[in-house]
N, C-alpha and C. Protein backbone atom coordinates (compact mmCIF):
# COMPACT_ATOMS: atom_id res chain seq x y z
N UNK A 1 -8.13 15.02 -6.54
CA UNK A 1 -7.18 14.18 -5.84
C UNK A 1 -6.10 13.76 -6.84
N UNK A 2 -4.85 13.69 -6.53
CA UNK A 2 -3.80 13.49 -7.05
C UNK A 2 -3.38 12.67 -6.61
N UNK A 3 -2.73 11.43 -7.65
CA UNK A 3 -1.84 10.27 -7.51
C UNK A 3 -0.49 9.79 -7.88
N UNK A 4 0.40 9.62 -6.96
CA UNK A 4 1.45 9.44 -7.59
C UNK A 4 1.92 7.79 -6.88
N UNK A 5 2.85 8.04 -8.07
CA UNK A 5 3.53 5.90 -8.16
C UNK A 5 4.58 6.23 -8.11
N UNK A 6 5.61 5.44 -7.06
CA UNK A 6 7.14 5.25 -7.31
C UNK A 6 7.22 4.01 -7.44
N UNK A 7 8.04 3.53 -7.85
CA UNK A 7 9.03 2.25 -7.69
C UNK A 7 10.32 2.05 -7.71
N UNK A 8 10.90 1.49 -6.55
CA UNK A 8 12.30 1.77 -6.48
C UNK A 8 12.76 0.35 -6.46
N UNK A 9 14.20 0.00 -6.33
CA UNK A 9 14.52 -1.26 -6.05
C UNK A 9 15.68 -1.02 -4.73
N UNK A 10 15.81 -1.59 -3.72
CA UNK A 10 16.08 -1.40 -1.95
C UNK A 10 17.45 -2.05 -1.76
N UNK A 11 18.15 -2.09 -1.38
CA UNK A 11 19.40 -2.77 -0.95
C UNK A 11 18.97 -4.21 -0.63
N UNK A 12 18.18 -3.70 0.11
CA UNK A 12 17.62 -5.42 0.63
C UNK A 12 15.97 -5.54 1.32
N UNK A 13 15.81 -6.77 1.25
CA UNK A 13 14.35 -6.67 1.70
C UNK A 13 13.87 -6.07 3.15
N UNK A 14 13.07 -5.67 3.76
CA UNK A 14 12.74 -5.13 5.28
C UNK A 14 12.63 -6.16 5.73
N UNK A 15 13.64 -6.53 6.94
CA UNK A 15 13.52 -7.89 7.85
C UNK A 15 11.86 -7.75 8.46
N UNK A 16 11.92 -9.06 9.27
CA UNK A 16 10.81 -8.83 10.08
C UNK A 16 9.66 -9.78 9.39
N UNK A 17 8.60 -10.08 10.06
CA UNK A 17 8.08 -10.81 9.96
C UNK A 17 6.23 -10.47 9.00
N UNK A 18 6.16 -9.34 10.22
CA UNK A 18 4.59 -8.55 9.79
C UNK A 18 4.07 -8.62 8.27
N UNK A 19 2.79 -8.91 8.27
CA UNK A 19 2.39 -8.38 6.75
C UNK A 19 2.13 -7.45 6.42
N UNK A 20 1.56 -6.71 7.39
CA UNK A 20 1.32 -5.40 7.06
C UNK A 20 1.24 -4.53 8.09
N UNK A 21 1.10 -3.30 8.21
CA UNK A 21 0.96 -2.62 9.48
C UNK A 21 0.53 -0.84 9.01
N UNK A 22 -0.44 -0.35 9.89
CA UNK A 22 -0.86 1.23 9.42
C UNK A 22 -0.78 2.12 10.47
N UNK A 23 -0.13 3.10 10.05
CA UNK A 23 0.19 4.39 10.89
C UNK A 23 -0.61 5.63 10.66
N UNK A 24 -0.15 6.09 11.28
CA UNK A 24 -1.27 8.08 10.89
C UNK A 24 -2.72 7.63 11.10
N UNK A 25 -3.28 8.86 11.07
CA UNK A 25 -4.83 9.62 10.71
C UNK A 25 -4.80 10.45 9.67
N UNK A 26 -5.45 10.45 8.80
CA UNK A 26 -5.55 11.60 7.53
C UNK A 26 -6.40 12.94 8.83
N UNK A 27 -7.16 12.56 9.29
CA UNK A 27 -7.46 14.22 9.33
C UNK A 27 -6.46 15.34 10.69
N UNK A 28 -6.75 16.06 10.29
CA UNK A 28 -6.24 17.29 10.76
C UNK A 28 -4.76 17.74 9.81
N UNK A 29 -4.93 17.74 8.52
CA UNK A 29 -3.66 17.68 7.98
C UNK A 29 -2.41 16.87 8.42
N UNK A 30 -2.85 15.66 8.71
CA UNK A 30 -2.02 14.30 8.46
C UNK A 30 -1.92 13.49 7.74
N UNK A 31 -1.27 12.17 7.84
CA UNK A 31 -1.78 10.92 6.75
C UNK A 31 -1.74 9.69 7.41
N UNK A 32 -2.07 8.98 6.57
CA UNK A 32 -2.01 7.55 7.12
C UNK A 32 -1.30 6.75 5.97
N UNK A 33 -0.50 5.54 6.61
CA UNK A 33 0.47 4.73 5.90
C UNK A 33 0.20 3.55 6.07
N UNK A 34 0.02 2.46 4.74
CA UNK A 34 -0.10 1.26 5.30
C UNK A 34 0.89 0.81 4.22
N UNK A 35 1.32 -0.17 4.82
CA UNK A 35 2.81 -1.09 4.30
C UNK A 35 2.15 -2.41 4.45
N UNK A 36 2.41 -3.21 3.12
CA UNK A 36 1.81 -4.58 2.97
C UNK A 36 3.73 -5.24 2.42
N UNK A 37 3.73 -6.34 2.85
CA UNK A 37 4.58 -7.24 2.82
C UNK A 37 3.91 -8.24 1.50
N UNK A 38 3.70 -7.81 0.09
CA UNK A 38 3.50 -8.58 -0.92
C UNK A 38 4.45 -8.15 -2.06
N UNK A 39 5.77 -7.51 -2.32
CA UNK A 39 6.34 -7.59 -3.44
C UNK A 39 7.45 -8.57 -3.00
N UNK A 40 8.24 -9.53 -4.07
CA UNK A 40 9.16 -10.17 -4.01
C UNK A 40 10.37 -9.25 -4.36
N UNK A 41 11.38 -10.13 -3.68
CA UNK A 41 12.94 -9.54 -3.61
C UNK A 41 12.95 -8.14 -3.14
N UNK A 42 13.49 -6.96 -3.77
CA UNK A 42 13.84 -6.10 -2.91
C UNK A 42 13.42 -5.01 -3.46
N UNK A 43 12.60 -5.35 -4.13
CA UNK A 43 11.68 -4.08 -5.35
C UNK A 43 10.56 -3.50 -3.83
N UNK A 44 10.28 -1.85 -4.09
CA UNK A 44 9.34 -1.35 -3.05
C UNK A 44 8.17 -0.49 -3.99
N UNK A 45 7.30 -0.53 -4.14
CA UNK A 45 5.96 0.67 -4.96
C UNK A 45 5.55 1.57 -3.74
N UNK A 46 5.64 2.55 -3.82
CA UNK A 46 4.60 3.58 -2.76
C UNK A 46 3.82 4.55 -4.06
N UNK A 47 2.38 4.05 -3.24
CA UNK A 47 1.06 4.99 -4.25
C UNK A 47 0.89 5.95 -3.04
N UNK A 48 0.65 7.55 -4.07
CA UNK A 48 0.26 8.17 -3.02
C UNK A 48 -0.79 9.09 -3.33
N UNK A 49 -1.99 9.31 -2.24
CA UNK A 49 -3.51 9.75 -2.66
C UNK A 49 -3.08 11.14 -2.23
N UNK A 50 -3.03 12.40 -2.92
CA UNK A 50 -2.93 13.72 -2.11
C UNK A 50 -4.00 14.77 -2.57
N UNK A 51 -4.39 16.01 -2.11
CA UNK A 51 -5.56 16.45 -2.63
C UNK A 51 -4.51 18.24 -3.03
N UNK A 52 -3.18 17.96 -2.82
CA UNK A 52 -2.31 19.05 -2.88
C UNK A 52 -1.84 18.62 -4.44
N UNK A 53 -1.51 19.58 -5.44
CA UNK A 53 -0.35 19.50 -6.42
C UNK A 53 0.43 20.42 -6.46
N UNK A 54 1.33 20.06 -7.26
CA UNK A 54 2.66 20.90 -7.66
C UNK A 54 3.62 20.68 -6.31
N UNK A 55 3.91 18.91 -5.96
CA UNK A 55 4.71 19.21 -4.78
C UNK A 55 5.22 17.71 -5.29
N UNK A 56 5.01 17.21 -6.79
CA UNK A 56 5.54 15.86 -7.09
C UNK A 56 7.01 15.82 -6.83
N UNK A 57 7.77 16.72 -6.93
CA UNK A 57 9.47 16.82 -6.75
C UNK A 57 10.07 16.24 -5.33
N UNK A 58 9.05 16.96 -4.38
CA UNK A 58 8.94 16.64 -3.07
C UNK A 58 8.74 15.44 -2.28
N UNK A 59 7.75 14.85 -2.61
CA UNK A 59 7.38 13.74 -2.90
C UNK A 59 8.59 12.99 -3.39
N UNK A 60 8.59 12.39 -4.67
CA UNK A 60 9.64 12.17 -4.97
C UNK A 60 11.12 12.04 -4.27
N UNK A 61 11.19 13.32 -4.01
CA UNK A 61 12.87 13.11 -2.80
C UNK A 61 12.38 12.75 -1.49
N UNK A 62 11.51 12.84 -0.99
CA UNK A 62 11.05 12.32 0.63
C UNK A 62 11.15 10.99 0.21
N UNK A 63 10.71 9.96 -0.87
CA UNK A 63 10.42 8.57 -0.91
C UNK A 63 11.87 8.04 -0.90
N UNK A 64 12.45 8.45 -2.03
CA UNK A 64 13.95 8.37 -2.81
C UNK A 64 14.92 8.24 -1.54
N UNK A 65 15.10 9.11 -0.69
CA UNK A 65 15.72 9.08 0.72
C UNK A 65 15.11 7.87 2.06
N UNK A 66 13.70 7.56 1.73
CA UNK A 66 13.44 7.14 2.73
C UNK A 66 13.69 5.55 2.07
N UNK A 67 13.82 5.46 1.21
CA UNK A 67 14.11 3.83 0.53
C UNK A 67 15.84 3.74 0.41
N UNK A 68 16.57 4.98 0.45
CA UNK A 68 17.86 4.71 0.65
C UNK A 68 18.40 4.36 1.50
N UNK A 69 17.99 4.94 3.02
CA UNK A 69 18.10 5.00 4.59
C UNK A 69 17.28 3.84 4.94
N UNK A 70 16.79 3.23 4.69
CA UNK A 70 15.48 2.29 5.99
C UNK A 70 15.36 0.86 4.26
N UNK A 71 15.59 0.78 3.40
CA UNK A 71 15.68 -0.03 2.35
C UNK A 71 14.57 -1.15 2.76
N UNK A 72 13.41 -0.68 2.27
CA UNK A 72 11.99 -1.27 2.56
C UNK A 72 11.85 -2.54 1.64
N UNK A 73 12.42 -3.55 1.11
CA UNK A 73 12.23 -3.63 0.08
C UNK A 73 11.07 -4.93 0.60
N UNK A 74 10.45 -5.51 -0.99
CA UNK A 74 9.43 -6.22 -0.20
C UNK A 74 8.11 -5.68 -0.03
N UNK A 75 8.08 -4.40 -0.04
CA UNK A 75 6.79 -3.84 0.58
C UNK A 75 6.34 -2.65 -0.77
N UNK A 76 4.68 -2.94 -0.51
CA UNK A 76 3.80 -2.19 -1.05
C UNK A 76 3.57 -0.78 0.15
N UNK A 77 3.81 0.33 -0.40
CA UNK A 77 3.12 1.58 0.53
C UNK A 77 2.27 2.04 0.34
N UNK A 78 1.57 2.57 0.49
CA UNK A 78 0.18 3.63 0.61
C UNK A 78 0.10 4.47 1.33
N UNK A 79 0.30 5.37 0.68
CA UNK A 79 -0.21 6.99 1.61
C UNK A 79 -1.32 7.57 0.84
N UNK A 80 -2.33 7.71 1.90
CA UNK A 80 -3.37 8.62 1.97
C UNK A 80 -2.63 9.79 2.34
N UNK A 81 -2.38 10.95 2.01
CA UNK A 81 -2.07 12.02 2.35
C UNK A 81 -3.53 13.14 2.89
N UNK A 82 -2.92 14.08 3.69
CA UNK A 82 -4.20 15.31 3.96
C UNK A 82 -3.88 16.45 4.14
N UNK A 83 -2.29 16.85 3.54
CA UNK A 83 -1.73 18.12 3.63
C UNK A 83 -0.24 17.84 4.11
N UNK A 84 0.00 16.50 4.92
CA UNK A 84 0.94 16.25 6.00
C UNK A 84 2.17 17.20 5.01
N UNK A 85 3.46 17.90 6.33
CA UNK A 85 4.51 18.35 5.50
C UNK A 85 5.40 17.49 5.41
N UNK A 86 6.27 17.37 4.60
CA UNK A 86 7.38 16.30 4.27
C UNK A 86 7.88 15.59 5.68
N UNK A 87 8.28 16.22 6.76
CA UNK A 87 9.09 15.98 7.91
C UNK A 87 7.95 15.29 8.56
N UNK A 88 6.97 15.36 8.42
CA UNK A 88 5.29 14.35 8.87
C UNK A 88 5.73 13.15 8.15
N UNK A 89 5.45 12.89 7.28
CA UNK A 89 5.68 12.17 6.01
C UNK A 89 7.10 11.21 6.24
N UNK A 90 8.23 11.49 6.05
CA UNK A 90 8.94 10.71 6.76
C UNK A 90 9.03 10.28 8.13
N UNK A 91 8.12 11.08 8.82
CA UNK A 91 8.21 10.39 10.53
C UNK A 91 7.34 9.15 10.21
N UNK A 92 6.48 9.27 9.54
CA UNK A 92 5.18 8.59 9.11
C UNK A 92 5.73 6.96 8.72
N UNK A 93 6.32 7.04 6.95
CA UNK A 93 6.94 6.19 6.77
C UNK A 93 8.23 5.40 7.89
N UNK A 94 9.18 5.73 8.19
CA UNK A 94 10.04 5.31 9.58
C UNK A 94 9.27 4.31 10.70
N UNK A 95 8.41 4.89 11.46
CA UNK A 95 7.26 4.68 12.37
C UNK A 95 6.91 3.29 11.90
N UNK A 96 6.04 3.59 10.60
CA UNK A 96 5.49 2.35 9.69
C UNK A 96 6.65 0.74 9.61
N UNK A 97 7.88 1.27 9.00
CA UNK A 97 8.74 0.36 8.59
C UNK A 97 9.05 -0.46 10.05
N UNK A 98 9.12 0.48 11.02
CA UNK A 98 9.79 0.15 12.59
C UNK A 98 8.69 -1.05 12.70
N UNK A 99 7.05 -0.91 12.69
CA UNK A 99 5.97 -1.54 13.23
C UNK A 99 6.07 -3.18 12.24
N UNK A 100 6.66 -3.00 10.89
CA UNK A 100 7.24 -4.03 10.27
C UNK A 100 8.04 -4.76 10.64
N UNK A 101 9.25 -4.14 11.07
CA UNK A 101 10.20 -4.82 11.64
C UNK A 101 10.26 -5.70 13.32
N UNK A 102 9.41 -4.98 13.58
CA UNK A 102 8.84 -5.56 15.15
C UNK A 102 8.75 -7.25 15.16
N UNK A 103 8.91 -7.84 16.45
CA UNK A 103 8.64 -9.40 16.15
C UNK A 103 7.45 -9.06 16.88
């Protein structure tokens, strides 16, 4: 199993109220996402569990884009990964941030 850490810093924090909220199923080559509402200001960490390597680049630009567009800031991520392909992966994260933003 392979782990990777980002940390970015967000335009601004993710409105909304939620502390946390989880999306996906890991199996059938999916994942699951949980977003916790515990970093201050507008700093975001996503850890991610995958059992795939040689796709850190990927990774990397799926997060990088999805913290530019949707600016999570505020929030801890977690992905369990299980193969999901990138375009999974950002539906995944999106989905997640939306269930944050919800009143």
């Amino acid at each position: 199993m392979q782990t990777l850490s980002f940390k970015h810093t967000a335009r601004n924090r993710l409105p909304g109220k939620k502390d946390k909220a989880i999306i996906g199923v890991v199996a059938s080559g999916n994942l699951e996402v949980l977003l916790e509402r515990v970093i201050p200001g507008a700093e975001c960490e996503v850890d991610i569990a995958t059992p795939l390597t040689g796709y850190d680049e990927t990774w990397k630009a799926v997060v990088a884009d999805f913290v530019e567009r949707f600016s999570p800031g505020g929030l801890r991520i977690s992905i369990n990964d299980g193969g999901a392909r990138p375009d999974t992966v950002y539906l995944r994260l999106m989905q997640g941030s939306a269930l944050m933003e919800a009143e």
